[in-house]
N, C-alpha and C. Protein backbone atom coordinates (compact mmCIF):
# COMPACT_ATOMS: atom_id res chain seq x y z
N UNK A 1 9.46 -12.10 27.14
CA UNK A 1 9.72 -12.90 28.33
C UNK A 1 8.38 -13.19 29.02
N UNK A 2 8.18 -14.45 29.32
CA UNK A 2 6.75 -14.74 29.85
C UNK A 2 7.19 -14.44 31.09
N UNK A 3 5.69 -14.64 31.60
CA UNK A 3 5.45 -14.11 33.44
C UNK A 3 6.38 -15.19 34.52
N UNK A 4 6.30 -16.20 34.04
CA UNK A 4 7.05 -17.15 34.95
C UNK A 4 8.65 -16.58 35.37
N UNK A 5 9.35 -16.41 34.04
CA UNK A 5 11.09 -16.10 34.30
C UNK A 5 10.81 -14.89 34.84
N UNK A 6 10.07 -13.97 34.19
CA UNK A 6 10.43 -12.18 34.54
C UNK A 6 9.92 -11.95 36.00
N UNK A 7 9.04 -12.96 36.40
CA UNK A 7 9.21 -13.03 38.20
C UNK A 7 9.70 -13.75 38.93
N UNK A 8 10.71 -14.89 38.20
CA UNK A 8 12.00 -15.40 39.17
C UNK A 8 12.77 -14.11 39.10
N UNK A 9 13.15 -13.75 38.16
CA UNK A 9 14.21 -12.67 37.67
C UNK A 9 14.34 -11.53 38.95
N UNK A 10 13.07 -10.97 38.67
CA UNK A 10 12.66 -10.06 39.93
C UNK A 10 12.86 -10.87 41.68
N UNK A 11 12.19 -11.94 41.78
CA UNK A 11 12.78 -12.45 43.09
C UNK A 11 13.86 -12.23 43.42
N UNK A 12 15.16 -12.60 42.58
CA UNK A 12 16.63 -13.05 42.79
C UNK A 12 16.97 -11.82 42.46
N UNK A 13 16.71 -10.79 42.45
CA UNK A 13 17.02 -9.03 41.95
C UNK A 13 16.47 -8.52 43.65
N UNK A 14 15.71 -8.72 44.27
CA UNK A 14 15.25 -8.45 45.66
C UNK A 14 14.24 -8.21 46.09
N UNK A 15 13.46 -8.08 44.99
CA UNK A 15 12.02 -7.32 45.16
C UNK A 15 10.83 -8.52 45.77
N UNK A 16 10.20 -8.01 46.48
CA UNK A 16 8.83 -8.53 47.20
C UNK A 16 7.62 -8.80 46.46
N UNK A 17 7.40 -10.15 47.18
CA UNK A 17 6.18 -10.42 46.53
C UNK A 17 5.79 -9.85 46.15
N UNK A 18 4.78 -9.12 46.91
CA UNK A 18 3.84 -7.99 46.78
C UNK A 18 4.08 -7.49 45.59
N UNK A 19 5.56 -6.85 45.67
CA UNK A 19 5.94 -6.07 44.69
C UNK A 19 6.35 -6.58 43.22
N UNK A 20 6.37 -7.88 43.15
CA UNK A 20 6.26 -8.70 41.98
C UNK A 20 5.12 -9.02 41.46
N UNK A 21 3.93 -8.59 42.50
CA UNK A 21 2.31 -8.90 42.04
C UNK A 21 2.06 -8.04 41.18
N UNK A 22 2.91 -6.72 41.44
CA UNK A 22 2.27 -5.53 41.20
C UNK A 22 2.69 -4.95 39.84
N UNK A 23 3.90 -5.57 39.42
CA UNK A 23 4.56 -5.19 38.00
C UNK A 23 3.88 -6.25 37.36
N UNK A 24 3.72 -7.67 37.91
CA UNK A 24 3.37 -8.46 37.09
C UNK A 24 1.55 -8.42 36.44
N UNK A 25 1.02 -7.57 37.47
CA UNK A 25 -0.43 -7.87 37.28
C UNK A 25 -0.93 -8.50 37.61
N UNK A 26 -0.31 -9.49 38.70
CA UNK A 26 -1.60 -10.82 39.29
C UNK A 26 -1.07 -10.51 40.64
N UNK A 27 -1.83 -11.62 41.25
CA UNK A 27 -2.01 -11.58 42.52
C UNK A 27 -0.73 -12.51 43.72
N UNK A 28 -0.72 -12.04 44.46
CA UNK A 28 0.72 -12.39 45.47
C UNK A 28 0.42 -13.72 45.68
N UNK A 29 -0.68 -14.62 46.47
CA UNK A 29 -0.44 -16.12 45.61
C UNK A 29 -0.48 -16.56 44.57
N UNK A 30 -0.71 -15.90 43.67
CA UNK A 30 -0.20 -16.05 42.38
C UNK A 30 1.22 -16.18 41.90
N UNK A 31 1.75 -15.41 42.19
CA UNK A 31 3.42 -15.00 42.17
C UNK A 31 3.70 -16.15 43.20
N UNK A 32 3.35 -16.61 44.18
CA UNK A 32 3.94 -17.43 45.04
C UNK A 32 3.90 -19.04 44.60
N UNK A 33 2.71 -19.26 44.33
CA UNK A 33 2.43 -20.16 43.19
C UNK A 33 3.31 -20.52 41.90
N UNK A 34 3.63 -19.72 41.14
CA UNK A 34 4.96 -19.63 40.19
C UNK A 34 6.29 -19.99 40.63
N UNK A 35 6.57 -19.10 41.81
CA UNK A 35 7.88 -19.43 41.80
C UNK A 35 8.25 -20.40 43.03
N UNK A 36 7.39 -21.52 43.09
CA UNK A 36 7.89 -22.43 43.75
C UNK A 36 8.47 -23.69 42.64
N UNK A 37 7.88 -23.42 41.50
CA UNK A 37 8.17 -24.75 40.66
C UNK A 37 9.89 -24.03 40.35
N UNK A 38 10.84 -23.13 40.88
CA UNK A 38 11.74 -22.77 40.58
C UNK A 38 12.68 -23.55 41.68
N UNK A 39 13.57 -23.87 41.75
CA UNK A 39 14.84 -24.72 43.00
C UNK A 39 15.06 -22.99 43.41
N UNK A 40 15.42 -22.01 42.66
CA UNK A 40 16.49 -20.89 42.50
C UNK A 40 15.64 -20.27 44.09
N UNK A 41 14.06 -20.39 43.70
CA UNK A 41 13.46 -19.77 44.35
C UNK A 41 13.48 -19.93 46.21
N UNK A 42 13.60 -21.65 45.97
CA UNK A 42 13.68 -21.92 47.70
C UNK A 42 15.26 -21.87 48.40
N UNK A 43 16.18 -21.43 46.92
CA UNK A 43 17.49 -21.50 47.68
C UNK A 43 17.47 -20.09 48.54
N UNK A 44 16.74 -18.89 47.19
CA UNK A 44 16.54 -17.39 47.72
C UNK A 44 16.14 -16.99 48.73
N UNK A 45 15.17 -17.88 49.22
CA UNK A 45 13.82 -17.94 50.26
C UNK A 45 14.82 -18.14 51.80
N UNK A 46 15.18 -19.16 51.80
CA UNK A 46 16.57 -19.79 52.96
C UNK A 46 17.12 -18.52 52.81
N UNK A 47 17.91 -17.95 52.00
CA UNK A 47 18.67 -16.92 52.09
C UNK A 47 18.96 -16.12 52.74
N UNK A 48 17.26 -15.49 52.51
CA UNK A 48 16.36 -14.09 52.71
C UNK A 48 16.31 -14.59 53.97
N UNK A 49 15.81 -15.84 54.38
CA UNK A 49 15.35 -16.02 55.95
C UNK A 49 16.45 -15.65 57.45
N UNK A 50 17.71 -16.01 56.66
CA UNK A 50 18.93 -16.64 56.98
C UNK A 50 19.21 -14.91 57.56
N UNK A 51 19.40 -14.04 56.36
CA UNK A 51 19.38 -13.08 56.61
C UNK A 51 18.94 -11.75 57.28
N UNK A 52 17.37 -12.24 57.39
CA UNK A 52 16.42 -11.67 58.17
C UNK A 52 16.52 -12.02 59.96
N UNK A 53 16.90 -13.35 59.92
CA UNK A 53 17.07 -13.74 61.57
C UNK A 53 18.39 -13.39 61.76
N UNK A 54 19.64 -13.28 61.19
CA UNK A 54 20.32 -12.09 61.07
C UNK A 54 20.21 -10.82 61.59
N UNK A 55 19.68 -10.02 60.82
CA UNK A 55 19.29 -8.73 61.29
C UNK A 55 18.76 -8.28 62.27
N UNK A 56 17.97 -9.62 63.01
CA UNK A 56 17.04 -9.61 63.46
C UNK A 56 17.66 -9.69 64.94
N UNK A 57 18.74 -10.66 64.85
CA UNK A 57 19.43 -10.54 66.10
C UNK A 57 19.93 -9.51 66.46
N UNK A 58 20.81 -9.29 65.11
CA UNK A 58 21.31 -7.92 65.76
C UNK A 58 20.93 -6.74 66.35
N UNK A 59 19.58 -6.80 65.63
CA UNK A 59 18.42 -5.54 66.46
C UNK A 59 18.38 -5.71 67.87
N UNK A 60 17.97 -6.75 68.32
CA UNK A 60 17.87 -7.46 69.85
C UNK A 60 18.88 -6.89 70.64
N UNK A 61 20.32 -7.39 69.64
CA UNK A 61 21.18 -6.96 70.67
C UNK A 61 21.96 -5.51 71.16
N UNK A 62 21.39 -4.91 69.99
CA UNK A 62 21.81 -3.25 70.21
C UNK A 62 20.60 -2.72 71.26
N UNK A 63 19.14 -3.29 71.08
CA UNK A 63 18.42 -2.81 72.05
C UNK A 63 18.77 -3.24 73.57
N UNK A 64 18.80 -4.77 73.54
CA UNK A 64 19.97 -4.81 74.67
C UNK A 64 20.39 -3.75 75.73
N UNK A 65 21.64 -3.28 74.78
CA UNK A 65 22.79 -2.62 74.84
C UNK A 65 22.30 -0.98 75.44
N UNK A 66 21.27 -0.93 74.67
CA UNK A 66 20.51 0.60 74.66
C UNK A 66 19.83 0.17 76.15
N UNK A 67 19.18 -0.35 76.44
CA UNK A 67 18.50 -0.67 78.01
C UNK A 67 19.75 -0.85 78.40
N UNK A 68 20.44 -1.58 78.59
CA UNK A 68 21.94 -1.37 79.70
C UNK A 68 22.15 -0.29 80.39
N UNK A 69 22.42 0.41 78.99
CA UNK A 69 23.06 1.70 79.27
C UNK A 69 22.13 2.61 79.85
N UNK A 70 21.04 2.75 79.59
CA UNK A 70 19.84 3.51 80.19
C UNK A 70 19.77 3.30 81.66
N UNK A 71 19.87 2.22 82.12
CA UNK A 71 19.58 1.97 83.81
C UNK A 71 21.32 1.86 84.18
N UNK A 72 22.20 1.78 83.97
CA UNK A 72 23.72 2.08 83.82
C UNK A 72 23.46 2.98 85.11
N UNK A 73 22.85 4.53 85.08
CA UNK A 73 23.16 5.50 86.13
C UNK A 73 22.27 4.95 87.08
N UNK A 74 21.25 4.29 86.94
CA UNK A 74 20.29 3.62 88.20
C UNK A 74 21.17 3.21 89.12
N UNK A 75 21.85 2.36 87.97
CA UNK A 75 22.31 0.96 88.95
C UNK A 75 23.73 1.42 90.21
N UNK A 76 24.44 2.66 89.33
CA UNK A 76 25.30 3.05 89.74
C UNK A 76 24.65 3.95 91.34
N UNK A 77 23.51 4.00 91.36
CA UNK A 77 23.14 5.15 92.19
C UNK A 77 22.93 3.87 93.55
N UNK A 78 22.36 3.12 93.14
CA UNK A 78 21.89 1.63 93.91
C UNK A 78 22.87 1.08 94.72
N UNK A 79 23.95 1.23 93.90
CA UNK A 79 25.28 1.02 94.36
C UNK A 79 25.95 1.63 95.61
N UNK A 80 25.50 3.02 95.25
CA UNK A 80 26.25 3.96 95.99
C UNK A 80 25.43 4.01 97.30
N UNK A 81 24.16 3.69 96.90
CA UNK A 81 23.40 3.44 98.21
C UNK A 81 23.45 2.32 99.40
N UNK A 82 24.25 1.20 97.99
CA UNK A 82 24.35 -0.16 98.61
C UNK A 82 25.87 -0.33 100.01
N UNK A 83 26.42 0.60 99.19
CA UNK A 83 27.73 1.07 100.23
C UNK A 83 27.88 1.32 101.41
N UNK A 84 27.11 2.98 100.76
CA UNK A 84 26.72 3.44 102.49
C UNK A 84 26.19 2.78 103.38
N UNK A 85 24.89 2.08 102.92
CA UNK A 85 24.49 1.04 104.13
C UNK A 85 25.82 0.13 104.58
N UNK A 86 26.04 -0.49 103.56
CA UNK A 86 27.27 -1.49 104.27
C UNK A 86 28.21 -0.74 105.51
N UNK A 87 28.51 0.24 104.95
CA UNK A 87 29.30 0.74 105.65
C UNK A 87 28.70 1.35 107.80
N UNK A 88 27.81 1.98 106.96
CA UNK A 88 26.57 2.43 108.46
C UNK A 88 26.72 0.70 108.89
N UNK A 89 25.84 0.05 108.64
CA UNK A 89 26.25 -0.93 109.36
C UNK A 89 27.26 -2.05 110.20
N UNK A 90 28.07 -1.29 109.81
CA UNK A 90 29.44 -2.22 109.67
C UNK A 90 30.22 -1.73 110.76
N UNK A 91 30.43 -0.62 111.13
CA UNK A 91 30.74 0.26 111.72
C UNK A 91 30.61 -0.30 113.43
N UNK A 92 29.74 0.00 113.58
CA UNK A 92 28.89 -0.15 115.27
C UNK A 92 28.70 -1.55 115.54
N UNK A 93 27.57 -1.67 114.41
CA UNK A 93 26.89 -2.82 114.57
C UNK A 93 25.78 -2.05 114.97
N UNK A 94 25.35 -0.73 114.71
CA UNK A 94 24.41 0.01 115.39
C UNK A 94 24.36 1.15 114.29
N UNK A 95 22.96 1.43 113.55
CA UNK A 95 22.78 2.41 112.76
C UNK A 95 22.66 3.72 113.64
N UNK A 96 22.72 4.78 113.19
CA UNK A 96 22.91 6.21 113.87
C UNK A 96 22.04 6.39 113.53
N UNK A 97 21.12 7.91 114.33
CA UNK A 97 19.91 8.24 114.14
C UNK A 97 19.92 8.92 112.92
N UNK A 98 20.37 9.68 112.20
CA UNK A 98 20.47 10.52 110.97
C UNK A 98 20.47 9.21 109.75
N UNK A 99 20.75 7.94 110.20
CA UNK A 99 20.90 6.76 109.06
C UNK A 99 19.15 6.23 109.20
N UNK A 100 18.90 6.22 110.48
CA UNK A 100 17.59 5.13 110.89
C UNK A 100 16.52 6.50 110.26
N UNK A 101 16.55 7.75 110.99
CA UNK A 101 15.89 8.55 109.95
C UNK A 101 15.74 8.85 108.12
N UNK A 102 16.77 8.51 108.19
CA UNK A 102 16.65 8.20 106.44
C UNK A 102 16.22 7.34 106.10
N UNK A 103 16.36 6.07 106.45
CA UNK A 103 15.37 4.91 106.39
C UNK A 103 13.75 4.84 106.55
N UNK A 104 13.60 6.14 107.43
CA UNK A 104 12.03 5.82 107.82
C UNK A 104 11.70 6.95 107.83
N UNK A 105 12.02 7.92 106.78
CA UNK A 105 11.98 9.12 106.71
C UNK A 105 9.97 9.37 106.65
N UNK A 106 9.63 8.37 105.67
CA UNK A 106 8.31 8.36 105.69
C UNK A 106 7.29 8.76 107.09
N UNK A 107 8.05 8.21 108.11
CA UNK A 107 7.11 8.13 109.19
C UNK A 107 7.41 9.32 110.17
N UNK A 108 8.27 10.34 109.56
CA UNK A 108 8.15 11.92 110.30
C UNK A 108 7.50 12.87 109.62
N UNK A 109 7.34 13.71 110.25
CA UNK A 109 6.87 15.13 109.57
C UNK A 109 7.57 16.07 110.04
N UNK A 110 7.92 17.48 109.15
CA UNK A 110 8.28 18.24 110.02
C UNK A 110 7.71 19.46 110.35
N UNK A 111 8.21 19.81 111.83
CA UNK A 111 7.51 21.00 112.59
C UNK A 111 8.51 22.07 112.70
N UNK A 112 7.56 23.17 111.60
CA UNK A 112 7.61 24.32 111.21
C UNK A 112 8.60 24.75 112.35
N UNK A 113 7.30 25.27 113.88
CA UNK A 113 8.22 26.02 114.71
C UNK A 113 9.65 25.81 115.28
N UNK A 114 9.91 24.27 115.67
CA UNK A 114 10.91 23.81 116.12
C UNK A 114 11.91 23.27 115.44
N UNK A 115 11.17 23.42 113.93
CA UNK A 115 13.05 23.10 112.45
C UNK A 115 12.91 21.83 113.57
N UNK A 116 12.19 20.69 113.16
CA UNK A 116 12.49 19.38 113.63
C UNK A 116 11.84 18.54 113.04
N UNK A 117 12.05 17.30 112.29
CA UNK A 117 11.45 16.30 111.98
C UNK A 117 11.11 15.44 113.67
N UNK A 118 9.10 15.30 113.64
CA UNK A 118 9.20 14.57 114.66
C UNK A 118 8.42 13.54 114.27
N UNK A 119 8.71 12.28 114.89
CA UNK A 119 7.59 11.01 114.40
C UNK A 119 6.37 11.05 114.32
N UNK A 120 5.57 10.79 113.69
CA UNK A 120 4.41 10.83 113.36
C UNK A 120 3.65 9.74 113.77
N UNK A 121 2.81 9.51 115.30
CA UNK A 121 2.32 8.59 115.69
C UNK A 121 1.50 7.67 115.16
N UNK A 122 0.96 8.41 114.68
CA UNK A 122 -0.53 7.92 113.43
C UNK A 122 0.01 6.95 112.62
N UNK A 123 1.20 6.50 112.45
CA UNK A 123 2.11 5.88 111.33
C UNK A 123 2.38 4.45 111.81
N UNK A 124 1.97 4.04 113.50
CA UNK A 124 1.95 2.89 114.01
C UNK A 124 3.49 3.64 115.04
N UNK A 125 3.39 2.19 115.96
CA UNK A 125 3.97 2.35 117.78
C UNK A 125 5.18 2.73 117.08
N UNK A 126 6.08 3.60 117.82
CA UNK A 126 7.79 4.20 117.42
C UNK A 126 8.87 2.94 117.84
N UNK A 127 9.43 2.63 117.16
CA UNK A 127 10.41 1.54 117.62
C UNK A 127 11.21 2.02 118.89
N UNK A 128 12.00 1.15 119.83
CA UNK A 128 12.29 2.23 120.74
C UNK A 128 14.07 2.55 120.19
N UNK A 129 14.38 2.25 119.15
CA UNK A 129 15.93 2.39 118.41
C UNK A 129 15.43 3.43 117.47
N UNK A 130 14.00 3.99 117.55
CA UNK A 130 14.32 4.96 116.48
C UNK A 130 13.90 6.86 117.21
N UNK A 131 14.47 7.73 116.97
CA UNK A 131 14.36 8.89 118.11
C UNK A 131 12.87 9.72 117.84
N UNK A 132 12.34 10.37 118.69
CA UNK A 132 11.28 10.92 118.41
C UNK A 132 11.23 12.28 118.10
N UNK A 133 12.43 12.61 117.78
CA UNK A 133 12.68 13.67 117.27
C UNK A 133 14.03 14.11 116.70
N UNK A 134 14.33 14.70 115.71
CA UNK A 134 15.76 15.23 115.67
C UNK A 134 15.90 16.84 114.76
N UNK A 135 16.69 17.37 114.76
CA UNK A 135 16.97 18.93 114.70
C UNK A 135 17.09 18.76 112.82
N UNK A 136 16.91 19.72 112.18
CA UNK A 136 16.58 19.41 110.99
C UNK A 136 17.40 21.07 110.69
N UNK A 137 17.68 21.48 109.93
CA UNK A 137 18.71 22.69 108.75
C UNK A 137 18.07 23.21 108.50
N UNK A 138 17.36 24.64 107.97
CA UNK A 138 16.77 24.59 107.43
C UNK A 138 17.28 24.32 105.46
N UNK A 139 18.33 24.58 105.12
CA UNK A 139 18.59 24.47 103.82
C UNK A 139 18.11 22.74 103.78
N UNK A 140 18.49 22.09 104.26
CA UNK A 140 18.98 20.38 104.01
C UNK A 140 17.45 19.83 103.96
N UNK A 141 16.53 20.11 104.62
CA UNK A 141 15.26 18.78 104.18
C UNK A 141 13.87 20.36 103.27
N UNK A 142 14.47 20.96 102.35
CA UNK A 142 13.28 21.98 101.91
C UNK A 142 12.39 21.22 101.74
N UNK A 143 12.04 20.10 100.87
CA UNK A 143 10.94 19.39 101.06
C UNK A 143 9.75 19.34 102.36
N UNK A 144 9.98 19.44 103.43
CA UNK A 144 9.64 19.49 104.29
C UNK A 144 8.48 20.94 104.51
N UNK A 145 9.33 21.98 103.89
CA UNK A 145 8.40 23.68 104.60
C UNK A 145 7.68 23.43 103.99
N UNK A 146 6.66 24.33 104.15
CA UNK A 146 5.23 24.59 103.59
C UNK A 146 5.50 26.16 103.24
């Protein structure tokens, strides 16, 4: 069997260029070179392509699927956050200090002796809706001790 058929043969069997260079002894445009004077070859070629963007989707869409699900508990947490506000707000029409402190939790510190988160001036002027102090647990803000 000359080199021409025994590397269509191998194409339409599955094997790779490359890997048709390599039984055959010549070189991958070489092999590519050959089997274009074949029809069999460019039907295989479509095939393979057909198949590959195929697969290819489907990869996409399981990764997709895999990020979904990964931020899934984010989103659910976002949610739960998105609530409560609605709700704090909804209420009064007036956030409570334990809500406006959670919001701007950044701009207190707390003091050791008095178990109190108090505003932290240095942080810019205190709004006058937000308190300059409030009574703190000790279990509930540990972050806070030193």
């Amino acid at each position: 069997m000359d080199k021409k058929t025994k590397a269509l043969e191998l194409y339409l069997e599955g094997f790779k260029l490359v890997e048709i260079a390599q039984q055959l002894g010549i070189s991958q445009p070489a092999v590519t070179k050959i089997l274009r004077q074949f029809p069999e070859y460019h039907q295989e070629k479509e095939r393979r392509k057909k198949e590959n963007e195929k697969r290819a989707k489907e990869w996409r869409n399981e990764y997709k699927k895999q990020k979904r699900e990964q931020y899934e508990e984010e989103y659910e947490l976002l949610q739960k956050d998105h609530r409560e506000a609605v709700q704090s707000l909804s209420r009064k029409g007036r956030l409570s200090n334990d809500v406006l402190i959670k919001l701007c939790i950044l701009h207190y510190d707390y003091s050791k002796e008095k178990e109190r988160l108090v505003f932290n001036e240095s942080a810019g002027k205190r709004p006058a809706d937000l308190p300059k102090s409030t009574y703190v647990h000790k279990n509930v803000l540990k972050q806070f001790r030193v």
